[in-house]
C-alpha atoms as a PDB file:
ATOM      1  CA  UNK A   1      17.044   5.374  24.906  1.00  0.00           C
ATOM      2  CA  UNK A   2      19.648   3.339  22.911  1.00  0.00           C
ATOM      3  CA  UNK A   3      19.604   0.718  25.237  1.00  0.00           C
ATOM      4  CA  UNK A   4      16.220   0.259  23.981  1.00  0.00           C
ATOM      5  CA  UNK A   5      16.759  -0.422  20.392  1.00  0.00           C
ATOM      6  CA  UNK A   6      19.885  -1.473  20.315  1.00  0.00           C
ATOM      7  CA  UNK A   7      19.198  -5.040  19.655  1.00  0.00           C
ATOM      8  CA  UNK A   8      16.410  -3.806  16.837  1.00  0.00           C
ATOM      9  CA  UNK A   9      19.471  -1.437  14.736  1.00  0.00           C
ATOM     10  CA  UNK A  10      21.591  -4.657  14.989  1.00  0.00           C
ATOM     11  CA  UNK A  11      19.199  -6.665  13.341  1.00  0.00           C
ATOM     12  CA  UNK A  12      18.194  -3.982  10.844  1.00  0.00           C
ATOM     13  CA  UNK A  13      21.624  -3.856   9.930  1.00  0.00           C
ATOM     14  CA  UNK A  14      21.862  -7.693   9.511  1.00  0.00           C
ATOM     15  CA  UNK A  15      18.527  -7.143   7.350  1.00  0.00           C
ATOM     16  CA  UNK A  16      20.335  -4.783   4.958  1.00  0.00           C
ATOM     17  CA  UNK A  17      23.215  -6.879   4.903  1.00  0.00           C
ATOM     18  CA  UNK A  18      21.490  -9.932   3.488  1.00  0.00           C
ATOM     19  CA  UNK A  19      19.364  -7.773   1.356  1.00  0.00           C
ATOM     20  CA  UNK A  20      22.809  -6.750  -0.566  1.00  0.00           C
ATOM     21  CA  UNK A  21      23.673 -10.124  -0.480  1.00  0.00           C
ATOM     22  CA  UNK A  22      20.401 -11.236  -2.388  1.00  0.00           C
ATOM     23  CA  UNK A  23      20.925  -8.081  -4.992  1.00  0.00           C
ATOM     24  CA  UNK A  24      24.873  -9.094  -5.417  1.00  0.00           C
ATOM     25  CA  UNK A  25      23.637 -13.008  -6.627  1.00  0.00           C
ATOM     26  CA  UNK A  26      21.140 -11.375  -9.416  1.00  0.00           C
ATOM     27  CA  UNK A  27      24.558  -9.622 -10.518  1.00  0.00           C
ATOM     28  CA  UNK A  28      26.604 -12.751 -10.305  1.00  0.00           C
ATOM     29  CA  UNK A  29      23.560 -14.823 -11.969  1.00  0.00           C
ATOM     30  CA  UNK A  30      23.034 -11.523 -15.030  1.00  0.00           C
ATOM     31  CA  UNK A  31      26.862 -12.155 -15.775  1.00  0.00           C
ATOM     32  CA  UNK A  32      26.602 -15.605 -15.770  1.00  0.00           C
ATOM     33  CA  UNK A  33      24.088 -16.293 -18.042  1.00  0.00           C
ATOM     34  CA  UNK A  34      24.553 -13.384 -19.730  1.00  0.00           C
ATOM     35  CA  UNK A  35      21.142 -11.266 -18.550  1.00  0.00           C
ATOM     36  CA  UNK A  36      21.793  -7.499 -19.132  1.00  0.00           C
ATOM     37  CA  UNK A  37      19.314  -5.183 -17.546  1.00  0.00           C
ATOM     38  CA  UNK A  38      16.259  -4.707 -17.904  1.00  0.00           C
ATOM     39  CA  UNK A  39      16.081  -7.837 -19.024  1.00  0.00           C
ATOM     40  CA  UNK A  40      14.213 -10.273 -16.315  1.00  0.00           C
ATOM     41  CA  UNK A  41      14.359 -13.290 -18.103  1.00  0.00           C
ATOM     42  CA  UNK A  42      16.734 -16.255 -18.995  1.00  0.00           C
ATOM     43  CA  UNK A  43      17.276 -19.810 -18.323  1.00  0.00           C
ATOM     44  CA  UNK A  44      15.273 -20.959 -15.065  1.00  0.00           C
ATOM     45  CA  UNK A  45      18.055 -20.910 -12.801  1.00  0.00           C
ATOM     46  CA  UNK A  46      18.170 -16.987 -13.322  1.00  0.00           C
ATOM     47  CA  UNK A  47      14.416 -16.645 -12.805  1.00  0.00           C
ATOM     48  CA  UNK A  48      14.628 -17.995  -9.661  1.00  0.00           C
ATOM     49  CA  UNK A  49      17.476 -16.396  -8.609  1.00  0.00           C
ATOM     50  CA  UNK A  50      16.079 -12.681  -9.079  1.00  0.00           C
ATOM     51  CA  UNK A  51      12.411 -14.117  -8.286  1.00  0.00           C
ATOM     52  CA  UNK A  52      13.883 -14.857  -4.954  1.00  0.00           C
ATOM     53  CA  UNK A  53      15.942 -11.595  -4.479  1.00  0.00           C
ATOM     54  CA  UNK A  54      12.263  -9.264  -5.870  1.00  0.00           C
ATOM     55  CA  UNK A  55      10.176 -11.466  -3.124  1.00  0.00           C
ATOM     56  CA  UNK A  56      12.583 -10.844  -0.351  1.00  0.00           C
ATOM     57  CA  UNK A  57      12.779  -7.289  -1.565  1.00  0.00           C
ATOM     58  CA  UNK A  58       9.114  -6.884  -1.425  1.00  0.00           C
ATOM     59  CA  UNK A  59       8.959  -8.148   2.015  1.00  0.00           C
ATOM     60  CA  UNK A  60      11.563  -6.355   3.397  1.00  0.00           C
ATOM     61  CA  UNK A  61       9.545  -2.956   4.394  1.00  0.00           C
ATOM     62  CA  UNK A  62       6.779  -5.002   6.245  1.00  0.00           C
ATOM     63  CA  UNK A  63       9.544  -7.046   8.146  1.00  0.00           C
ATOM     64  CA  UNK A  64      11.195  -3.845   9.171  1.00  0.00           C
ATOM     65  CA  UNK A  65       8.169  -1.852  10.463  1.00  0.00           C
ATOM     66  CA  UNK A  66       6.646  -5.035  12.738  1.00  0.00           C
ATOM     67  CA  UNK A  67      10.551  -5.453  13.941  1.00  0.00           C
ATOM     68  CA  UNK A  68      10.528  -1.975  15.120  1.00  0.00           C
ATOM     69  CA  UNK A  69       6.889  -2.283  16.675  1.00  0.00           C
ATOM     70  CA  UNK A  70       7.039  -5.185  18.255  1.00  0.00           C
ATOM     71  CA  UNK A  71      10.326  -3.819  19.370  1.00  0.00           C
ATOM     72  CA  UNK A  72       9.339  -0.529  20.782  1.00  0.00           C
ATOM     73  CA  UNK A  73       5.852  -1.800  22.109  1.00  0.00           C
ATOM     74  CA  UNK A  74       6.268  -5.364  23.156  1.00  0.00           C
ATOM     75  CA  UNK A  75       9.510  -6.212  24.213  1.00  0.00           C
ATOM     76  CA  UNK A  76      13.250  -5.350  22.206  1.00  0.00           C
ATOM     77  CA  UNK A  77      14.267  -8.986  22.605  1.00  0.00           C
ATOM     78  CA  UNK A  78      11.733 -10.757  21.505  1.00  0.00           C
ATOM     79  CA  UNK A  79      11.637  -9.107  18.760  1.00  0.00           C
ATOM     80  CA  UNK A  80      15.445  -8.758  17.658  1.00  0.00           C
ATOM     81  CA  UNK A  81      14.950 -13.299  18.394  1.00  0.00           C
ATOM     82  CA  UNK A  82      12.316 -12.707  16.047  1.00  0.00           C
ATOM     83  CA  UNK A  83      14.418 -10.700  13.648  1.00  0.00           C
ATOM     84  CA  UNK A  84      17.004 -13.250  13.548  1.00  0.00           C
ATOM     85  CA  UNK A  85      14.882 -16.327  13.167  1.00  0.00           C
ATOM     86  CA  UNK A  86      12.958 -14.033   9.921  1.00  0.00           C
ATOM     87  CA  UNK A  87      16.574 -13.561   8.385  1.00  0.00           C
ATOM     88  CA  UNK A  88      17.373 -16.994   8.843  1.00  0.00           C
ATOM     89  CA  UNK A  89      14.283 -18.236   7.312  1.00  0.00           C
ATOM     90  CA  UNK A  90      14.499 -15.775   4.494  1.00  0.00           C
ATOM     91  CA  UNK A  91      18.395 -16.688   3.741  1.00  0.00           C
ATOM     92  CA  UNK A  92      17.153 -20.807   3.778  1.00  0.00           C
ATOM     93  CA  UNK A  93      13.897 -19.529   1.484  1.00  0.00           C
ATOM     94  CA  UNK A  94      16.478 -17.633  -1.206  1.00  0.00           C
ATOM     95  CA  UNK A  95      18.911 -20.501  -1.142  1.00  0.00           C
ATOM     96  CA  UNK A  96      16.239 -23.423  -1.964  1.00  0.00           C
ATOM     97  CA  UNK A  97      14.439 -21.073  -4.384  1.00  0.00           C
ATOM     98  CA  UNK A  98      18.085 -20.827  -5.915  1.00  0.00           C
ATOM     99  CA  UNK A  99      18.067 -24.668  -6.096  1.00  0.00           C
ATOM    100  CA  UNK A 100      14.660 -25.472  -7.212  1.00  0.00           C
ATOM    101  CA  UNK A 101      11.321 -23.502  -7.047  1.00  0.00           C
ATOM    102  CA  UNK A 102       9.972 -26.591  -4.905  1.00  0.00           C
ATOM    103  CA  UNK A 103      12.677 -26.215  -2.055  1.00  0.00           C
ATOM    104  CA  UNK A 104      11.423 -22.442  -1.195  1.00  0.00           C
ATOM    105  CA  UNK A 105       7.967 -23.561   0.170  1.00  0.00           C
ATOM    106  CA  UNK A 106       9.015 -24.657   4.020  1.00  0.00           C
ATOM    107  CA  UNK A 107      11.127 -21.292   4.703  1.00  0.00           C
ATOM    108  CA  UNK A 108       8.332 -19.171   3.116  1.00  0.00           C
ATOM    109  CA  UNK A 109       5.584 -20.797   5.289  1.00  0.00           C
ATOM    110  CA  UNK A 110       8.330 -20.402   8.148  1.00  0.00           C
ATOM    111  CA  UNK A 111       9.171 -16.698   7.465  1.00  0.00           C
ATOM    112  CA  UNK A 112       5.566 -16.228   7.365  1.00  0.00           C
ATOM    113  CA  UNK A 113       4.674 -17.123  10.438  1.00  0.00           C
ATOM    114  CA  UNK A 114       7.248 -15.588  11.931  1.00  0.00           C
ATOM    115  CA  UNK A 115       6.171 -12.448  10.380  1.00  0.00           C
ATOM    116  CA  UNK A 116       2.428 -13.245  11.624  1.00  0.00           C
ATOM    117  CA  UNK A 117       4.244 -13.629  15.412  1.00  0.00           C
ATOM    118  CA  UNK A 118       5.709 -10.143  15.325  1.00  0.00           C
ATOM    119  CA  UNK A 119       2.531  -9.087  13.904  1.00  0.00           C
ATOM    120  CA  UNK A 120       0.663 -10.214  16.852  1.00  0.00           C
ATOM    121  CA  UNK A 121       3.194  -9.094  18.925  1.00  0.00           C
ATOM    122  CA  UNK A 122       2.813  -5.574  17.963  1.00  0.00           C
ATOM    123  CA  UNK A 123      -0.743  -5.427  18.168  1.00  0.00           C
ATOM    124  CA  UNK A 124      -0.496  -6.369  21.503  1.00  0.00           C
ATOM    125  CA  UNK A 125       1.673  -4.207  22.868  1.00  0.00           C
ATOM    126  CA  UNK A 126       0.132  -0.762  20.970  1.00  0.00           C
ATOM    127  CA  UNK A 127      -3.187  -2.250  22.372  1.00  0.00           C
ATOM    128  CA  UNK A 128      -1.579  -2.214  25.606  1.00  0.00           C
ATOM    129  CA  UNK A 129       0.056   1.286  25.492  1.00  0.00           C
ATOM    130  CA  UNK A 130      -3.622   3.193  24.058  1.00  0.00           C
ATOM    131  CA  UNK A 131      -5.653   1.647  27.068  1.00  0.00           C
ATOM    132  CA  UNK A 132      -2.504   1.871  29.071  1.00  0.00           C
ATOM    133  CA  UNK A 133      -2.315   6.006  28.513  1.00  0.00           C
ATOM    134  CA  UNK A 134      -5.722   6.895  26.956  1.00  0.00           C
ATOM    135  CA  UNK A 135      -7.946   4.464  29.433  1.00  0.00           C
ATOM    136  CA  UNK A 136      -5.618   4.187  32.541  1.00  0.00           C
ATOM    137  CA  UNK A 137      -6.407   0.406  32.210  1.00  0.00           C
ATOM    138  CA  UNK A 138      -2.625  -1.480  32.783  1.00  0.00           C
ATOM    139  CA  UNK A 139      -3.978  -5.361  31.569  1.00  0.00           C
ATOM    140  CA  UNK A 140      -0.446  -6.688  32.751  1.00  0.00           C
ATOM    141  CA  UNK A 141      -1.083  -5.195  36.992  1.00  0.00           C
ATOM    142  CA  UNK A 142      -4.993  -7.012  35.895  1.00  0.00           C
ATOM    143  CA  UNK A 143      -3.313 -10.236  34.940  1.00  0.00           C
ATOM    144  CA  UNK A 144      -0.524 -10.320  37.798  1.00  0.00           C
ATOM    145  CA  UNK A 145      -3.498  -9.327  40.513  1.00  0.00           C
END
């Protein structure tokens, strides 16, 4: 079995990683500019900085439960490419949001449709498995006869 999901726990780990990255540069940006909690606002460059770390946050579950899917269902390494190519975008999107609110917009779009991919992804392989076990219709011996 773990040479199933091996490739998906790697890239879950990677996921967390980054995630502590994004939540270590709100505490860098509080003590620079002198933000104490609860406190959520300051000069731009703050903003953006924990904008960028809440919207990756907030993203973070759904990126994790289509990794998994499209993992289990579809195929593991697709989806750990997938995984990787998400984090990358996501680690460009934070970085340009850090520079300027303007230079987030291509990763976001990017991350997006990577997220739509595994999405897809998923759906077809749980669509597979229920007629697969519940119909006793295989579509991939239909497509290869």
């Amino acid at each position: 079995m773990l040479d199933q999901i091996h490739w998906l726990a790697a890239v879950t780990v990677l996921g967390v990683l980054e995630q502590a990255y994004f939540f270590l540069q709100v505490i860098y940006a509080r003590r620079l500019f002198g933000i104490s909690p609860p406190k959520i606002t300051g000069p731009p460059e703050f903003e953006r900085i924990f904008r960028a770390q809440v919207n990756s946050s907030e993203y973070f579950p759904i990126f994790l439960a289509l990794l998994w899917q499209a993992g289990l269902f579809f195929h593991q390494g697709l989806a750990a490419a997938l995984g990787l190519l998400y984090l990358y975008a996501r680690y460009c999107y934070f970085m340009g949001y850090k520079a300027s609110s303007s230079e987030r917009l291509g990763p976001i779009y990017f991350s997006a449709g990577v997220l739509w991919i595994l999405l897809a992804v998923s759906a077809l392989g749980i669509l597979h498995f229920f007629l697969s076990h519940h119909v006793g219709l295989n579509i991939l011996q239909l497509l290869t006869a």
